[in-house]
C-alpha atoms as a PDB file:
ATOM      1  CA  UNK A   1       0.000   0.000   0.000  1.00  0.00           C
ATOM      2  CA  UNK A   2       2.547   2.265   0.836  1.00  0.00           C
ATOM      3  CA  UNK A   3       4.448   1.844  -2.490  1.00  0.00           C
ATOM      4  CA  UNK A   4       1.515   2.230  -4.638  1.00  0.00           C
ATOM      5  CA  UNK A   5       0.848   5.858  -2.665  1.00  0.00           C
ATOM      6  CA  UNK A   6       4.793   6.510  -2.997  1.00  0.00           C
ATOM      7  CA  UNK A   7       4.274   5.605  -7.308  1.00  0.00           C
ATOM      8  CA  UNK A   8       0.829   7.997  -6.805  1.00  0.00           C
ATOM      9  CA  UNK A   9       2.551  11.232  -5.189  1.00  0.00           C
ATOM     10  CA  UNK A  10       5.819  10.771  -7.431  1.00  0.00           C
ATOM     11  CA  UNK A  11       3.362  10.089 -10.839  1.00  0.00           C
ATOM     12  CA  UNK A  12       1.592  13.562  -9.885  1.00  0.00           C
ATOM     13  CA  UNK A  13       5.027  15.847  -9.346  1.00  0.00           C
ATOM     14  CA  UNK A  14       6.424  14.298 -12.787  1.00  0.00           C
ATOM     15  CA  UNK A  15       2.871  15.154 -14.655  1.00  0.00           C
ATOM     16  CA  UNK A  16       2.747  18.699 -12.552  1.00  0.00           C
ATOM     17  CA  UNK A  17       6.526  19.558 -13.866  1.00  0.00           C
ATOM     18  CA  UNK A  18       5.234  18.025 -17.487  1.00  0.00           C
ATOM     19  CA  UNK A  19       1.996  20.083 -17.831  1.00  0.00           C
ATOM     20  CA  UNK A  20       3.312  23.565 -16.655  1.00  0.00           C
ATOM     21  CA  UNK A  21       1.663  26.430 -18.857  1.00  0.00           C
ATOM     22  CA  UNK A  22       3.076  28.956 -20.602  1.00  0.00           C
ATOM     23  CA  UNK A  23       5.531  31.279 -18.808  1.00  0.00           C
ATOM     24  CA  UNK A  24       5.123  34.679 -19.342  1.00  0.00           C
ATOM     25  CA  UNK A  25       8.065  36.764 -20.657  1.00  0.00           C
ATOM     26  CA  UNK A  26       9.138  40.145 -19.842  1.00  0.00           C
ATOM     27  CA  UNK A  27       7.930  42.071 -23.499  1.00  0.00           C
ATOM     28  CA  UNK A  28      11.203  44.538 -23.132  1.00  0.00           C
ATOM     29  CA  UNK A  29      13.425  41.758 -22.391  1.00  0.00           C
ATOM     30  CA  UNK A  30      16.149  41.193 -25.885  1.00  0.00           C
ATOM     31  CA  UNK A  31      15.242  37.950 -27.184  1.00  0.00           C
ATOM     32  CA  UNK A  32      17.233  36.082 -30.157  1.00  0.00           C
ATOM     33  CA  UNK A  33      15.610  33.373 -32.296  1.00  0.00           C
ATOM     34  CA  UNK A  34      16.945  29.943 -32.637  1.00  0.00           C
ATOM     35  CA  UNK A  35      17.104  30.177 -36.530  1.00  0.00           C
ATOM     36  CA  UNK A  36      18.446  33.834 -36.421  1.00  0.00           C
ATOM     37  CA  UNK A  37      15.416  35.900 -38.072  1.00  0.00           C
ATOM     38  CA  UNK A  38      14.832  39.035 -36.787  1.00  0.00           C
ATOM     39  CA  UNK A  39      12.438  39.902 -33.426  1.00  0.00           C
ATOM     40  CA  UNK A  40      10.196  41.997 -32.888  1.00  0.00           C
ATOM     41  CA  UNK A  41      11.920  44.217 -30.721  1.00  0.00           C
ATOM     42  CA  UNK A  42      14.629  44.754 -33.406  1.00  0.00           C
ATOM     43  CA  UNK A  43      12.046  45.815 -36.174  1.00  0.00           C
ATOM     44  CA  UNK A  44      10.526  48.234 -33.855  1.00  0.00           C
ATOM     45  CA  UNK A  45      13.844  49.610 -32.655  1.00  0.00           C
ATOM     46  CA  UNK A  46      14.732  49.378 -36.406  1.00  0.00           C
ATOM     47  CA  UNK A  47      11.598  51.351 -37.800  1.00  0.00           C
ATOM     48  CA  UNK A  48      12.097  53.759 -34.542  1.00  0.00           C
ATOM     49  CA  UNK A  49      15.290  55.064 -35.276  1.00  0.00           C
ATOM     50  CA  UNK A  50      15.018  55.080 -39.537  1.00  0.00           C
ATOM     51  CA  UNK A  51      12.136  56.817 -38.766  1.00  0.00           C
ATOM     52  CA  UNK A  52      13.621  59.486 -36.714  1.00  0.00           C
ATOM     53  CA  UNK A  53      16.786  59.951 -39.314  1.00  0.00           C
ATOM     54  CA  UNK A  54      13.925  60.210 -42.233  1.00  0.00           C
ATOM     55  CA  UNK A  55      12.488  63.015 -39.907  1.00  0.00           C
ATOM     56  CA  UNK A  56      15.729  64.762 -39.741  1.00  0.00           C
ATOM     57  CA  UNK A  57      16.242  63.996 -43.161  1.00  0.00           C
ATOM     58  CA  UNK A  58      12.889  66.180 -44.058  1.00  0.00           C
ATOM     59  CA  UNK A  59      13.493  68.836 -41.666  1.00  0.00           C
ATOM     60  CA  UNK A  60      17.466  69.316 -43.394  1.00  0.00           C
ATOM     61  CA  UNK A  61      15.984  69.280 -47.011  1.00  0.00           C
ATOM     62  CA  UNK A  62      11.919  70.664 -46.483  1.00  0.00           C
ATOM     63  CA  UNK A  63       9.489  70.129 -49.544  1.00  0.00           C
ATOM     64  CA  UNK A  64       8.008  73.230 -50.115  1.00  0.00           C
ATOM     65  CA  UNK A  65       5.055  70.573 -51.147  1.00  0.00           C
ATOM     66  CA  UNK A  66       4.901  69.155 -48.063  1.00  0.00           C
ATOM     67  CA  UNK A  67       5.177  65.650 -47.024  1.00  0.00           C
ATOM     68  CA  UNK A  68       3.038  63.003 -47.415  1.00  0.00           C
ATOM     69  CA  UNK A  69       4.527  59.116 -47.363  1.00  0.00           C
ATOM     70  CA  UNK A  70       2.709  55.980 -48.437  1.00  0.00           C
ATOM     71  CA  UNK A  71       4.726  53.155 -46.679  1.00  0.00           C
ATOM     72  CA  UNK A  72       4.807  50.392 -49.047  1.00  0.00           C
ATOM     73  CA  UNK A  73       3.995  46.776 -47.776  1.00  0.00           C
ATOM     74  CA  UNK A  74       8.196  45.895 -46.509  1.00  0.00           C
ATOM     75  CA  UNK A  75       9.068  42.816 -49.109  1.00  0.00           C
ATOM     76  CA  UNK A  76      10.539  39.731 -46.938  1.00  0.00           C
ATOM     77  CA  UNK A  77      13.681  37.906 -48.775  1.00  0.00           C
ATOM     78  CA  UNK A  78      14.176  35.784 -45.978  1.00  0.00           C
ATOM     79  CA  UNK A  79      14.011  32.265 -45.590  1.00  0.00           C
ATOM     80  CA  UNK A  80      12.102  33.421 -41.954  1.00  0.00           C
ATOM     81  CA  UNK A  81       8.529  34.651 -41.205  1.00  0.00           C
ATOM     82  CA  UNK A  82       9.132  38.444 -40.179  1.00  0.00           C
ATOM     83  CA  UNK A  83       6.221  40.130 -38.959  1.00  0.00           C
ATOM     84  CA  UNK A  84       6.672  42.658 -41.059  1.00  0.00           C
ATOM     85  CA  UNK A  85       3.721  44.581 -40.418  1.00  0.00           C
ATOM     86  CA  UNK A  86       5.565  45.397 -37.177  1.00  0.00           C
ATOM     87  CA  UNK A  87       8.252  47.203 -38.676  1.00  0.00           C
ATOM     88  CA  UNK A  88       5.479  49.350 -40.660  1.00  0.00           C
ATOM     89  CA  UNK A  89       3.432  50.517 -37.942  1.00  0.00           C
ATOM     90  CA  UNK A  90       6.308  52.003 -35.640  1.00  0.00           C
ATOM     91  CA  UNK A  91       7.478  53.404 -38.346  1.00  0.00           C
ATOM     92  CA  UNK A  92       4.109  55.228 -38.902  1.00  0.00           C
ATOM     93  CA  UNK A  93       3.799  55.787 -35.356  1.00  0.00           C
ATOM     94  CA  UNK A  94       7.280  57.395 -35.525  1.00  0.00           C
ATOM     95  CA  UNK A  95       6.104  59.036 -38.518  1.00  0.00           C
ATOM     96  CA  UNK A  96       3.069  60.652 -37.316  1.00  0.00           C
ATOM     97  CA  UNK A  97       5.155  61.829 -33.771  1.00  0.00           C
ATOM     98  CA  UNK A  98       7.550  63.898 -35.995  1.00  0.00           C
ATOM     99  CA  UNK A  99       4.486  65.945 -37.319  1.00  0.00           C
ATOM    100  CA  UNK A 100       4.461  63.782 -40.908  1.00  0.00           C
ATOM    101  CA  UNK A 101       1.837  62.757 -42.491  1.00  0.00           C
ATOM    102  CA  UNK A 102       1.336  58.882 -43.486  1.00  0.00           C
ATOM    103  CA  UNK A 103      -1.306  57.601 -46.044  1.00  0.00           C
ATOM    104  CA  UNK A 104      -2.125  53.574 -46.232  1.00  0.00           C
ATOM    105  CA  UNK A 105      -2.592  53.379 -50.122  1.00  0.00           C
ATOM    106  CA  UNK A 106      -3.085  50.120 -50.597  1.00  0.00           C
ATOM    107  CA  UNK A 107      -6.685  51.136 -48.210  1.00  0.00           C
ATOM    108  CA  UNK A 108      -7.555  52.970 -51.690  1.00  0.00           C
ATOM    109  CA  UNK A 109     -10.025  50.836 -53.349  1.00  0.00           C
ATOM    110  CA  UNK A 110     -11.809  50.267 -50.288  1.00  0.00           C
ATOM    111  CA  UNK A 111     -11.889  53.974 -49.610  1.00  0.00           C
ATOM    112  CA  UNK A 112     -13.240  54.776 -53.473  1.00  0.00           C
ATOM    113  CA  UNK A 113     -16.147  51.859 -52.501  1.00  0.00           C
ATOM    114  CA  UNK A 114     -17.127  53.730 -49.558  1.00  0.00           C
ATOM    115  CA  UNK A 115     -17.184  57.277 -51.314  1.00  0.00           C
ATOM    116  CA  UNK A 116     -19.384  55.546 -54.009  1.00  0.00           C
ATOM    117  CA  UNK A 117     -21.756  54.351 -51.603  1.00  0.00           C
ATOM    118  CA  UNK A 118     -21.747  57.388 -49.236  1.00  0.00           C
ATOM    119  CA  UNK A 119     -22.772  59.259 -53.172  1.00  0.00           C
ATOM    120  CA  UNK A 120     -25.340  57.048 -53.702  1.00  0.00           C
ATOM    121  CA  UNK A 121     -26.824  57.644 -50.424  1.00  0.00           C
ATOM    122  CA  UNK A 122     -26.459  61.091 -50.300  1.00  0.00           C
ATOM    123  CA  UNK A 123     -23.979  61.620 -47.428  1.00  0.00           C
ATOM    124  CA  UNK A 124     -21.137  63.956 -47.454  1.00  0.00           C
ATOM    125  CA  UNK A 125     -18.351  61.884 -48.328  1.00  0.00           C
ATOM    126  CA  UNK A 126     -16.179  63.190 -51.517  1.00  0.00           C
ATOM    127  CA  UNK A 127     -12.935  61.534 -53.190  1.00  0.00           C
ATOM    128  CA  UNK A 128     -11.704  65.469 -53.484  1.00  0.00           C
ATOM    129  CA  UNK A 129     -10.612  64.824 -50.088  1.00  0.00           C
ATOM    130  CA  UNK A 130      -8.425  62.069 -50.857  1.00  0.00           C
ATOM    131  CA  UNK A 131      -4.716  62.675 -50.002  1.00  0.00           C
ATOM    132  CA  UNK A 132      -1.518  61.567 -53.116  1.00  0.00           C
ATOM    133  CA  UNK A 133       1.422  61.064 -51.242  1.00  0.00           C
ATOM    134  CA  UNK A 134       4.577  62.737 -52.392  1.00  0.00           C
ATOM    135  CA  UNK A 135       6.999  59.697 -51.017  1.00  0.00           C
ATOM    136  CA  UNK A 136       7.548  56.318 -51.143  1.00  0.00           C
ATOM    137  CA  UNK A 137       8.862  54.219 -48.157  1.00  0.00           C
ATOM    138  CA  UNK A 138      10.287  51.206 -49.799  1.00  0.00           C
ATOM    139  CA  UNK A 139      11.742  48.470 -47.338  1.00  0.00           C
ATOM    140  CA  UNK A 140      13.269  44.954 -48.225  1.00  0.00           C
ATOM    141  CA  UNK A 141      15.282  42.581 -45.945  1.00  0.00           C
ATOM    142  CA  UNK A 142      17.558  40.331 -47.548  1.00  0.00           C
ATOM    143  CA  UNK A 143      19.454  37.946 -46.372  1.00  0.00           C
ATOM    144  CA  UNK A 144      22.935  35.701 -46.564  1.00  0.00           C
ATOM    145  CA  UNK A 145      23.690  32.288 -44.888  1.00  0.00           C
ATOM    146  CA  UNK A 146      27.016  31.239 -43.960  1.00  0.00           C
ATOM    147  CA  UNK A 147      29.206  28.829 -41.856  1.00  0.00           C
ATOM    148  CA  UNK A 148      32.334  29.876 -40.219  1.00  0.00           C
ATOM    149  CA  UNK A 149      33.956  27.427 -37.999  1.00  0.00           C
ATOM    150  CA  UNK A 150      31.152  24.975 -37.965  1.00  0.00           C
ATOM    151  CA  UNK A 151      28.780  27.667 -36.929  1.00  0.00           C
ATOM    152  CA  UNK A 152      25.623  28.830 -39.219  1.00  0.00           C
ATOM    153  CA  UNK A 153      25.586  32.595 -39.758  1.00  0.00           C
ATOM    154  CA  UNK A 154      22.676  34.730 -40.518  1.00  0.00           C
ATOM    155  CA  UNK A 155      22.549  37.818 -41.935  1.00  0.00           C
ATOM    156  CA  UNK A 156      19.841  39.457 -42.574  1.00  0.00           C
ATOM    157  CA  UNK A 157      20.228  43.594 -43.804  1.00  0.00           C
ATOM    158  CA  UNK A 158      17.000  46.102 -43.464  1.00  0.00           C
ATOM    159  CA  UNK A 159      16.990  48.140 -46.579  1.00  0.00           C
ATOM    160  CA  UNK A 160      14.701  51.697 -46.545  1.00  0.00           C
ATOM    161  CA  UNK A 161      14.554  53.726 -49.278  1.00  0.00           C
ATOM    162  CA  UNK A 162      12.527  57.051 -49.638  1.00  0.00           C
ATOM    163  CA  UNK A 163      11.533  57.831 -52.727  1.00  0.00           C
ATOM    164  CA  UNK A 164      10.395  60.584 -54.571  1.00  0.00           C
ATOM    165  CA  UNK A 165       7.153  60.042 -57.008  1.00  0.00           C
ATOM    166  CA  UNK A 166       7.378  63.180 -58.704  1.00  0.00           C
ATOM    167  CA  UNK A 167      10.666  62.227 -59.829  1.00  0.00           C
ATOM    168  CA  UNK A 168      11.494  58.885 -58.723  1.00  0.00           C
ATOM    169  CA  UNK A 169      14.983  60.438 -57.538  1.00  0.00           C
ATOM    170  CA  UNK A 170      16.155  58.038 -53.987  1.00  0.00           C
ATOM    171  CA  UNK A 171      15.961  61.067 -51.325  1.00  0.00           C
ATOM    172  CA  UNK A 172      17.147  58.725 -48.446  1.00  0.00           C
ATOM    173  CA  UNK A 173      18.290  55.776 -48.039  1.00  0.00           C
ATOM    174  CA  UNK A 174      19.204  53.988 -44.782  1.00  0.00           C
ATOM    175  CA  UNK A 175      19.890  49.987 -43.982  1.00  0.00           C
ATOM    176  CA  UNK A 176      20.843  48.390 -40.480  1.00  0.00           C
ATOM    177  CA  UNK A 177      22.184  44.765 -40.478  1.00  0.00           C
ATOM    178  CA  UNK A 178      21.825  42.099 -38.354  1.00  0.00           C
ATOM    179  CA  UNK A 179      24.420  39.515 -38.081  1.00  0.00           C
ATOM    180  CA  UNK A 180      23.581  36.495 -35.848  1.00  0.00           C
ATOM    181  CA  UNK A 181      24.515  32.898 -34.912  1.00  0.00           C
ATOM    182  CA  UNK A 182      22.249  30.903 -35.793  1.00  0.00           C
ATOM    183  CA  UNK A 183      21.763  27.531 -33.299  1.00  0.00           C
ATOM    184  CA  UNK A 184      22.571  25.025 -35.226  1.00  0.00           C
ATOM    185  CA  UNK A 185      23.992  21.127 -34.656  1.00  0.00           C
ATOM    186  CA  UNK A 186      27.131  21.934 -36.494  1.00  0.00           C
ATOM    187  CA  UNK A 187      27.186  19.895 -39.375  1.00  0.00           C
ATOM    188  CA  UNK A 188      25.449  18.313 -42.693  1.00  0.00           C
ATOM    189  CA  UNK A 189      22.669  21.065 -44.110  1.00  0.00           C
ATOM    190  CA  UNK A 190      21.030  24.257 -42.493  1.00  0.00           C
END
Protein backbone atom coordinates (compact mmCIF):
# COMPACT_ATOMS: atom_id res chain seq x y z
CA UNK A 1 0.00 0.00 0.00
CA UNK A 2 2.55 2.26 0.84
CA UNK A 3 4.45 1.84 -2.49
CA UNK A 4 1.52 2.23 -4.64
CA UNK A 5 0.85 5.86 -2.66
CA UNK A 6 4.79 6.51 -3.00
CA UNK A 7 4.27 5.60 -7.31
CA UNK A 8 0.83 8.00 -6.80
CA UNK A 9 2.55 11.23 -5.19
CA UNK A 10 5.82 10.77 -7.43
CA UNK A 11 3.36 10.09 -10.84
CA UNK A 12 1.59 13.56 -9.89
CA UNK A 13 5.03 15.85 -9.35
CA UNK A 14 6.42 14.30 -12.79
CA UNK A 15 2.87 15.15 -14.66
CA UNK A 16 2.75 18.70 -12.55
CA UNK A 17 6.53 19.56 -13.87
CA UNK A 18 5.23 18.02 -17.49
CA UNK A 19 2.00 20.08 -17.83
CA UNK A 20 3.31 23.56 -16.66
CA UNK A 21 1.66 26.43 -18.86
CA UNK A 22 3.08 28.96 -20.60
CA UNK A 23 5.53 31.28 -18.81
CA UNK A 24 5.12 34.68 -19.34
CA UNK A 25 8.06 36.76 -20.66
CA UNK A 26 9.14 40.14 -19.84
CA UNK A 27 7.93 42.07 -23.50
CA UNK A 28 11.20 44.54 -23.13
CA UNK A 29 13.43 41.76 -22.39
CA UNK A 30 16.15 41.19 -25.88
CA UNK A 31 15.24 37.95 -27.18
CA UNK A 32 17.23 36.08 -30.16
CA UNK A 33 15.61 33.37 -32.30
CA UNK A 34 16.95 29.94 -32.64
CA UNK A 35 17.10 30.18 -36.53
CA UNK A 36 18.45 33.83 -36.42
CA UNK A 37 15.42 35.90 -38.07
CA UNK A 38 14.83 39.03 -36.79
CA UNK A 39 12.44 39.90 -33.43
CA UNK A 40 10.20 42.00 -32.89
CA UNK A 41 11.92 44.22 -30.72
CA UNK A 42 14.63 44.75 -33.41
CA UNK A 43 12.05 45.81 -36.17
CA UNK A 44 10.53 48.23 -33.85
CA UNK A 45 13.84 49.61 -32.65
CA UNK A 46 14.73 49.38 -36.41
CA UNK A 47 11.60 51.35 -37.80
CA UNK A 48 12.10 53.76 -34.54
CA UNK A 49 15.29 55.06 -35.28
CA UNK A 50 15.02 55.08 -39.54
CA UNK A 51 12.14 56.82 -38.77
CA UNK A 52 13.62 59.49 -36.71
CA UNK A 53 16.79 59.95 -39.31
CA UNK A 54 13.93 60.21 -42.23
CA UNK A 55 12.49 63.01 -39.91
CA UNK A 56 15.73 64.76 -39.74
CA UNK A 57 16.24 64.00 -43.16
CA UNK A 58 12.89 66.18 -44.06
CA UNK A 59 13.49 68.84 -41.67
CA UNK A 60 17.47 69.32 -43.39
CA UNK A 61 15.98 69.28 -47.01
CA UNK A 62 11.92 70.66 -46.48
CA UNK A 63 9.49 70.13 -49.54
CA UNK A 64 8.01 73.23 -50.11
CA UNK A 65 5.06 70.57 -51.15
CA UNK A 66 4.90 69.16 -48.06
CA UNK A 67 5.18 65.65 -47.02
CA UNK A 68 3.04 63.00 -47.41
CA UNK A 69 4.53 59.12 -47.36
CA UNK A 70 2.71 55.98 -48.44
CA UNK A 71 4.73 53.15 -46.68
CA UNK A 72 4.81 50.39 -49.05
CA UNK A 73 4.00 46.78 -47.78
CA UNK A 74 8.20 45.90 -46.51
CA UNK A 75 9.07 42.82 -49.11
CA UNK A 76 10.54 39.73 -46.94
CA UNK A 77 13.68 37.91 -48.77
CA UNK A 78 14.18 35.78 -45.98
CA UNK A 79 14.01 32.27 -45.59
CA UNK A 80 12.10 33.42 -41.95
CA UNK A 81 8.53 34.65 -41.20
CA UNK A 82 9.13 38.44 -40.18
CA UNK A 83 6.22 40.13 -38.96
CA UNK A 84 6.67 42.66 -41.06
CA UNK A 85 3.72 44.58 -40.42
CA UNK A 86 5.57 45.40 -37.18
CA UNK A 87 8.25 47.20 -38.68
CA UNK A 88 5.48 49.35 -40.66
CA UNK A 89 3.43 50.52 -37.94
CA UNK A 90 6.31 52.00 -35.64
CA UNK A 91 7.48 53.40 -38.35
CA UNK A 92 4.11 55.23 -38.90
CA UNK A 93 3.80 55.79 -35.36
CA UNK A 94 7.28 57.40 -35.52
CA UNK A 95 6.10 59.04 -38.52
CA UNK A 96 3.07 60.65 -37.32
CA UNK A 97 5.15 61.83 -33.77
CA UNK A 98 7.55 63.90 -35.99
CA UNK A 99 4.49 65.94 -37.32
CA UNK A 100 4.46 63.78 -40.91
CA UNK A 101 1.84 62.76 -42.49
CA UNK A 102 1.34 58.88 -43.49
CA UNK A 103 -1.31 57.60 -46.04
CA UNK A 104 -2.13 53.57 -46.23
CA UNK A 105 -2.59 53.38 -50.12
CA UNK A 106 -3.08 50.12 -50.60
CA UNK A 107 -6.69 51.14 -48.21
CA UNK A 108 -7.55 52.97 -51.69
CA UNK A 109 -10.03 50.84 -53.35
CA UNK A 110 -11.81 50.27 -50.29
CA UNK A 111 -11.89 53.97 -49.61
CA UNK A 112 -13.24 54.78 -53.47
CA UNK A 113 -16.15 51.86 -52.50
CA UNK A 114 -17.13 53.73 -49.56
CA UNK A 115 -17.18 57.28 -51.31
CA UNK A 116 -19.38 55.55 -54.01
CA UNK A 117 -21.76 54.35 -51.60
CA UNK A 118 -21.75 57.39 -49.24
CA UNK A 119 -22.77 59.26 -53.17
CA UNK A 120 -25.34 57.05 -53.70
CA UNK A 121 -26.82 57.64 -50.42
CA UNK A 122 -26.46 61.09 -50.30
CA UNK A 123 -23.98 61.62 -47.43
CA UNK A 124 -21.14 63.96 -47.45
CA UNK A 125 -18.35 61.88 -48.33
CA UNK A 126 -16.18 63.19 -51.52
CA UNK A 127 -12.93 61.53 -53.19
CA UNK A 128 -11.70 65.47 -53.48
CA UNK A 129 -10.61 64.82 -50.09
CA UNK A 130 -8.42 62.07 -50.86
CA UNK A 131 -4.72 62.68 -50.00
CA UNK A 132 -1.52 61.57 -53.12
CA UNK A 133 1.42 61.06 -51.24
CA UNK A 134 4.58 62.74 -52.39
CA UNK A 135 7.00 59.70 -51.02
CA UNK A 136 7.55 56.32 -51.14
CA UNK A 137 8.86 54.22 -48.16
CA UNK A 138 10.29 51.21 -49.80
CA UNK A 139 11.74 48.47 -47.34
CA UNK A 140 13.27 44.95 -48.23
CA UNK A 141 15.28 42.58 -45.95
CA UNK A 142 17.56 40.33 -47.55
CA UNK A 143 19.45 37.95 -46.37
CA UNK A 144 22.93 35.70 -46.56
CA UNK A 145 23.69 32.29 -44.89
CA UNK A 146 27.02 31.24 -43.96
CA UNK A 147 29.21 28.83 -41.86
CA UNK A 148 32.33 29.88 -40.22
CA UNK A 149 33.96 27.43 -38.00
CA UNK A 150 31.15 24.97 -37.97
CA UNK A 151 28.78 27.67 -36.93
CA UNK A 152 25.62 28.83 -39.22
CA UNK A 153 25.59 32.60 -39.76
CA UNK A 154 22.68 34.73 -40.52
CA UNK A 155 22.55 37.82 -41.93
CA UNK A 156 19.84 39.46 -42.57
CA UNK A 157 20.23 43.59 -43.80
CA UNK A 158 17.00 46.10 -43.46
CA UNK A 159 16.99 48.14 -46.58
CA UNK A 160 14.70 51.70 -46.54
CA UNK A 161 14.55 53.73 -49.28
CA UNK A 162 12.53 57.05 -49.64
CA UNK A 163 11.53 57.83 -52.73
CA UNK A 164 10.39 60.58 -54.57
CA UNK A 165 7.15 60.04 -57.01
CA UNK A 166 7.38 63.18 -58.70
CA UNK A 167 10.67 62.23 -59.83
CA UNK A 168 11.49 58.89 -58.72
CA UNK A 169 14.98 60.44 -57.54
CA UNK A 170 16.15 58.04 -53.99
CA UNK A 171 15.96 61.07 -51.33
CA UNK A 172 17.15 58.73 -48.45
CA UNK A 173 18.29 55.78 -48.04
CA UNK A 174 19.20 53.99 -44.78
CA UNK A 175 19.89 49.99 -43.98
CA UNK A 176 20.84 48.39 -40.48
CA UNK A 177 22.18 44.76 -40.48
CA UNK A 178 21.83 42.10 -38.35
CA UNK A 179 24.42 39.52 -38.08
CA UNK A 180 23.58 36.50 -35.85
CA UNK A 181 24.52 32.90 -34.91
CA UNK A 182 22.25 30.90 -35.79
CA UNK A 183 21.76 27.53 -33.30
CA UNK A 184 22.57 25.03 -35.23
CA UNK A 185 23.99 21.13 -34.66
CA UNK A 186 27.13 21.93 -36.49
CA UNK A 187 27.19 19.90 -39.37
CA UNK A 188 25.45 18.31 -42.69
CA UNK A 189 22.67 21.07 -44.11
CA UNK A 190 21.03 24.26 -42.49
Amino acid sequence: MFRILLIVTLSLFVFQDCSSGAKRLDENEDLVSDSGGLTRQELERAADKIGKDIIVHFKKNPNPKGMALAILQTKNDTSEQIPTDVFENTLVATMLAGKITTIRTDKREAQLKEIKLSQLLGTDLSAANLKSPNYFVRTSIDETMQRSGGDKIVEQVLNVELLSIETGEVTFSNKKIYRKQAVSNRGVGW
